[in-house]
Protein backbone atom coordinates (compact mmCIF):
# COMPACT_ATOMS: atom_id res chain seq x y z
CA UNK A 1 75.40 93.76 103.02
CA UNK A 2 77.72 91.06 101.69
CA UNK A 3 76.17 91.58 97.92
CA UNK A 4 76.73 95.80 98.28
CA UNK A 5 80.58 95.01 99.80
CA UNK A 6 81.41 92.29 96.63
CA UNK A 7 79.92 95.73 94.20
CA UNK A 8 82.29 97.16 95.38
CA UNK A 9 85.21 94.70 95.79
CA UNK A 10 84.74 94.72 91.81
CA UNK A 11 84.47 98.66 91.44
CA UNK A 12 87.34 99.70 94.03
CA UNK A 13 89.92 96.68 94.36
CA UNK A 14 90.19 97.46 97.93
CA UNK A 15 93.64 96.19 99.80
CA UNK A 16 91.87 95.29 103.05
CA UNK A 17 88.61 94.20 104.18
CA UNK A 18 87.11 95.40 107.61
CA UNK A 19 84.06 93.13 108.52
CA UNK A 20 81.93 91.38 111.07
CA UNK A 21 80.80 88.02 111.09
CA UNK A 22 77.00 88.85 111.56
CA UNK A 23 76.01 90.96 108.47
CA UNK A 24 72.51 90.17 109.38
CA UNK A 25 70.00 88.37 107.11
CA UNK A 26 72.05 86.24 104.50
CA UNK A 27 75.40 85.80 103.83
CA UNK A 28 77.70 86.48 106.78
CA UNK A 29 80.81 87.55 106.78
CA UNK A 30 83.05 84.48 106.96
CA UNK A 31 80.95 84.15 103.07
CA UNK A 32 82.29 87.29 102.18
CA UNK A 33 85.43 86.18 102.97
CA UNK A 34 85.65 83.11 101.61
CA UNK A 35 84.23 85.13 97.95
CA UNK A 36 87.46 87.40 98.76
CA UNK A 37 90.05 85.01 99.19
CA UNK A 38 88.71 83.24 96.30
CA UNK A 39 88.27 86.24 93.68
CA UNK A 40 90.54 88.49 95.42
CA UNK A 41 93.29 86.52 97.34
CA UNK A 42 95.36 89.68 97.58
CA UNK A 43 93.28 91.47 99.91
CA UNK A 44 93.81 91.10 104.05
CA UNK A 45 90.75 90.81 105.82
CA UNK A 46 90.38 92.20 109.11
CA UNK A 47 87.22 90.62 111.60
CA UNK A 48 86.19 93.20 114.20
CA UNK A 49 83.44 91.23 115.82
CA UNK A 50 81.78 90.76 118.94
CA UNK A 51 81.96 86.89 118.52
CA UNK A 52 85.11 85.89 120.53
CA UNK A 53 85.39 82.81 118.01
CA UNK A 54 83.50 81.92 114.97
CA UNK A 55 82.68 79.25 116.33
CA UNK A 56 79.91 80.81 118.10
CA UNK A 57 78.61 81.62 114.49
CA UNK A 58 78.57 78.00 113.30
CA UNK A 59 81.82 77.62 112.31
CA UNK A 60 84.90 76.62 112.42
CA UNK A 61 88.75 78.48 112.89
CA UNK A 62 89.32 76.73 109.84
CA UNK A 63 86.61 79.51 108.37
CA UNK A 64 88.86 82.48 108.65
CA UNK A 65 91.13 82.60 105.62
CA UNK A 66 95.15 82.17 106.00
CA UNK A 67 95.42 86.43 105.27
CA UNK A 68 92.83 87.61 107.91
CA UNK A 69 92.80 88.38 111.78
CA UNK A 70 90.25 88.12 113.97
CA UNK A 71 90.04 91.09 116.90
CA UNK A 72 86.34 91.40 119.29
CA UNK A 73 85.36 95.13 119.13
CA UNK A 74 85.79 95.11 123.00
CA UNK A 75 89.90 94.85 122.88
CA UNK A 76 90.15 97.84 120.51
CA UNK A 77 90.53 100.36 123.60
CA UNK A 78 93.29 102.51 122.29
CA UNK A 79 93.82 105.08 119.55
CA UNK A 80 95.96 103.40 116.84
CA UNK A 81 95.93 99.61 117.86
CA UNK A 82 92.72 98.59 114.69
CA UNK A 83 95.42 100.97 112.34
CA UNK A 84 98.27 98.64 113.77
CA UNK A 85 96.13 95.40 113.33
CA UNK A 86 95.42 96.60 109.51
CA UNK A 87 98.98 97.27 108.90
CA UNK A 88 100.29 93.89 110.22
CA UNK A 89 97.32 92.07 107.90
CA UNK A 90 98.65 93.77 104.78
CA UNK A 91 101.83 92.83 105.61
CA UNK A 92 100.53 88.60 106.60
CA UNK A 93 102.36 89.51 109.91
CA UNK A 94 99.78 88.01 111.66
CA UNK A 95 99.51 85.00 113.70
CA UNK A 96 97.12 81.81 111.97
């Protein structure tokens, strides 16, 4: 849940973020990651979603913060390639 993942943002100080957009009831992800770029800007944020856009979650591009990719589970077909995706968010090598 979006209240369990900011726990633990506070307790850990993560470096990346893996999440969906649909967290289920209440906050989605896209709120989670707007709390992250806000309280943690340092972190990368990494969507792996079914949604192609979040647009099809009532919202805009706009929604996904500047240090963040967006990838659809379904494209992640080879061994290495979410590793690859992670490495290139840390490093904001990743096209807005």
């Amino acid at each position: 849940s979006a209240a369990e993942a900011k726990r633990v943002i506070l307790e850990v100080d993560p470096d990346v973020a893996l999440l969906d957009i649909e967290l289920g009831n209440g906050p989605t992800g896209l709120d989670l990651a707007a709390y992250i770029a806000t309280s943690a800007p340092h972190m990368a944020i990494v969507f792996l979603t079914h949604l192609p856009d979040p647009r099809f979650a009532g919202q805009d591009a706009s929604s996904i913060p500047k240090r963040a990719a967006h990838i659809r589970k379904e494209t992640i077909t080879q061994p290495g390639v979410l590793t690859e995706i992670v490495e290139r968010v840390l490093r904001d090598d990743i096209d807005h």
